[in-house]
Every structure is written in structure tokens, then in C-alpha cells.
C-alpha atoms as a PDB file:
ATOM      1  CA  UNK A   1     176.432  26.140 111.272  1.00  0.00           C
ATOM      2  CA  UNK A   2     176.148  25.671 107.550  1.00  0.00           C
ATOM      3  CA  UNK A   3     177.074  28.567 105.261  1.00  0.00           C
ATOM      4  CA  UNK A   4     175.731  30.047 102.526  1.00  0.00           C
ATOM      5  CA  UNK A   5     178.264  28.599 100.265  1.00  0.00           C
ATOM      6  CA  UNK A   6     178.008  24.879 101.488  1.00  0.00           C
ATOM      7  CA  UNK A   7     174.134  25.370 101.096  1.00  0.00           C
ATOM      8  CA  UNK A   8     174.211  26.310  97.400  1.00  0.00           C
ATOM      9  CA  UNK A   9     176.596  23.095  97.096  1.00  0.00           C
ATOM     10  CA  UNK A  10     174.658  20.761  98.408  1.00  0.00           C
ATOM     11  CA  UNK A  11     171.691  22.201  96.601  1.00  0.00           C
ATOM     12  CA  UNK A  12     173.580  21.260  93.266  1.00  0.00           C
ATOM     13  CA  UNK A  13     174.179  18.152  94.194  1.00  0.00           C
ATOM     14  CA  UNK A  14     170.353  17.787  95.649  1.00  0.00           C
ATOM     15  CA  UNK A  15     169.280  19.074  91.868  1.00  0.00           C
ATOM     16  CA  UNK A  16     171.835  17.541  89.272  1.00  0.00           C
ATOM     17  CA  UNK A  17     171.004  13.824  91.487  1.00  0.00           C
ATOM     18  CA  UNK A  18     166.845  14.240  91.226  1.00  0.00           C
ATOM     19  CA  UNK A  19     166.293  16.193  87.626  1.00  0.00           C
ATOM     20  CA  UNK A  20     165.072  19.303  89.424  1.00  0.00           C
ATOM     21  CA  UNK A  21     166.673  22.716  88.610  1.00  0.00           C
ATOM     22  CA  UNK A  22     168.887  24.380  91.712  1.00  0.00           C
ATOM     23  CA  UNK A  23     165.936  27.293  91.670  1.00  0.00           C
ATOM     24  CA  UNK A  24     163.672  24.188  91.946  1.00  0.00           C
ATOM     25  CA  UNK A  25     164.900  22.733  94.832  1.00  0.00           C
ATOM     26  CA  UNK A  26     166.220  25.952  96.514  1.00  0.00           C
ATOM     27  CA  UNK A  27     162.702  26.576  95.913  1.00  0.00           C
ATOM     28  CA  UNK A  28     161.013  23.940  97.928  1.00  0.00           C
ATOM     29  CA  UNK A  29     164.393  24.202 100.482  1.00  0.00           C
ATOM     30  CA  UNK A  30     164.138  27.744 101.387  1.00  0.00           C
ATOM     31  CA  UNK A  31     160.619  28.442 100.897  1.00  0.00           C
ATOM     32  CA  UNK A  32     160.419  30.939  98.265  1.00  0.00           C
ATOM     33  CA  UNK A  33     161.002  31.441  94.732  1.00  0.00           C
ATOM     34  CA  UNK A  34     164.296  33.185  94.609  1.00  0.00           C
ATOM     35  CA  UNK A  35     165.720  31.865  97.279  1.00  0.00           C
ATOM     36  CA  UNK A  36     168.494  30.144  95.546  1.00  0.00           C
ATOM     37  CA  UNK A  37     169.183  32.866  92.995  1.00  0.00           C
ATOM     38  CA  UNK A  38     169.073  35.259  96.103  1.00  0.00           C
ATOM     39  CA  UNK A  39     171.929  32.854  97.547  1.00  0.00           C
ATOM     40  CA  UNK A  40     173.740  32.737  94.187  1.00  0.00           C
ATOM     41  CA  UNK A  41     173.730  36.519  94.136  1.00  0.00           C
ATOM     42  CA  UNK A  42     175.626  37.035  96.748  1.00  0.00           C
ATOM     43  CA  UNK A  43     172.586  37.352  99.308  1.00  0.00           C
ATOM     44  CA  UNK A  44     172.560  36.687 102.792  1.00  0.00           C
ATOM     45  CA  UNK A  45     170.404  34.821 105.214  1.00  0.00           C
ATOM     46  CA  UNK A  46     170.022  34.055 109.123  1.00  0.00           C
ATOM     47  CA  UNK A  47     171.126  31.311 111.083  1.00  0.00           C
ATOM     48  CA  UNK A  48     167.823  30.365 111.855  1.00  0.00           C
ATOM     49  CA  UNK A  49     166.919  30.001 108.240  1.00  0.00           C
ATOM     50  CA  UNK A  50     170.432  28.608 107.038  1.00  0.00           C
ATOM     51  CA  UNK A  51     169.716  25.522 110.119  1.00  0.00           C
ATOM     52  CA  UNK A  52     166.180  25.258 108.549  1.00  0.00           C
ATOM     53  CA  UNK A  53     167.013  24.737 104.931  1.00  0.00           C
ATOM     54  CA  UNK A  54     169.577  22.683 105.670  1.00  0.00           C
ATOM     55  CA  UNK A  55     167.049  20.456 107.944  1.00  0.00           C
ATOM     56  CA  UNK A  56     164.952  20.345 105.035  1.00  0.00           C
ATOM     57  CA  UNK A  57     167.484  19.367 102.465  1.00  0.00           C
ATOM     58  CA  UNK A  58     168.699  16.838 105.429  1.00  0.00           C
ATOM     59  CA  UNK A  59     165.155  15.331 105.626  1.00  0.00           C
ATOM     60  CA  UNK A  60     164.415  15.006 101.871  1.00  0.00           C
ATOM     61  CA  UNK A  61     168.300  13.854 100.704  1.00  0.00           C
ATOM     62  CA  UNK A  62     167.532  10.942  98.718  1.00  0.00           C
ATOM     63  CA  UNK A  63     168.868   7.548 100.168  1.00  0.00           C
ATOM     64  CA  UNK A  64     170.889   6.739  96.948  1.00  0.00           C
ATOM     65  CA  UNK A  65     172.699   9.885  96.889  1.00  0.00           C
ATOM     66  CA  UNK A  66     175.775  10.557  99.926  1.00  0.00           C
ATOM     67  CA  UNK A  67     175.751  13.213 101.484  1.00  0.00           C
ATOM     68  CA  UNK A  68     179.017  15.718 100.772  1.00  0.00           C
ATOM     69  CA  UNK A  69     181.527  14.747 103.590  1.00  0.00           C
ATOM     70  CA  UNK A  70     182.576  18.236 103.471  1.00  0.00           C
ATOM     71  CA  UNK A  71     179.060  19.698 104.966  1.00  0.00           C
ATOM     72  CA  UNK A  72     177.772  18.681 108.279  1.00  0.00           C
ATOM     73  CA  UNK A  73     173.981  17.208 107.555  1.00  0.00           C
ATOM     74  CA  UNK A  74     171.661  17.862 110.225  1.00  0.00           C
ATOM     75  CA  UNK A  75     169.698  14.283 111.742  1.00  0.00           C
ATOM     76  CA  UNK A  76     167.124  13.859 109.532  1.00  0.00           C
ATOM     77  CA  UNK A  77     163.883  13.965 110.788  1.00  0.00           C
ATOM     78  CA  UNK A  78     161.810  10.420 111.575  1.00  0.00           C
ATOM     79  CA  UNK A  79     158.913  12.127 111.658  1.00  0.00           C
ATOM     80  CA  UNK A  80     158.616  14.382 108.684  1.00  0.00           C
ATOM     81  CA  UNK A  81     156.241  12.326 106.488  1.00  0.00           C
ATOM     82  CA  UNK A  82     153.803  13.158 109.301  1.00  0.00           C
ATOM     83  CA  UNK A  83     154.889  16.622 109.514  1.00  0.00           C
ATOM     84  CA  UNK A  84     154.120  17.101 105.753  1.00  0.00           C
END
């Protein structure tokens, strides 16, 4: 399980990496506006939607960037350009 600090790290690192601002990405990630300053906040979430942002961030990681060693990444996805 990924926690809700590890998720707002790796969305820095998704965000400072691609140009996109952390609300941006958290944004896209999590579904909903304030998701990431929700998370910054202090704000919790489920398990279920922790394992699905994660999957998401997992699926979209760009291949030039590694992924933190700290933070277990989720398999990404083979099939989520036809999901999309």
C-alpha cells in the first residue's frame, strides 16, 4: 500500500520532470481538482483510491524519468492507451 505521503512525492517528482504543476498532475492522478491540495492539507483518502492513483501515476510515469526506489510502483498497465 502506498501512503499518502509517498503519493504527494512521487507526484513532485511526476510534475517538476513534465512542466505540469503538482495540482496539475494530482489533478489528472486523482481525478479531481483539489485532490493534491486536499493531500497536501493533511487530507485523507482510501485504499482503494490511494492503489488507483498510484496505478495511474504508474501507467503515465514517463520512460525517461526512474521511478523513486523508495515507493513501490504498481505494473503499469499494457493496455491503457486502449483504456483511454
Amino acid at each position: 500500500m502506498i501512503t499518502v505521503t509517498k503519493l504527494i512525492e512521487i507526484i513532485d517528482v511526476m510534475a517538476a520532470h513534465s512542466g505540469l504543476s503538482p495540482h496539475s498532475v494530482g489533478r489528472y492522478a486523482g481525478g479531481s481538482g483539489d485532490f493534491y491540495g486536499r493531500l497536501r492539507a493533511g487530507h485523507d483518502i482510501t485504499t482503494r483510491r490511494a492503489a488507483r492513483v498510484a496505478q495511474w501515476l504508474s501507467d503515465h510515469w514517463p520512460a525517461d524519468l526512474e521511478w523513486p526506489s523508495d515507493i513501490p510502483r504498481p505494473e503499469p498497465n499494457p493496455d491503457r492507451e486502449k483504456a483511454a
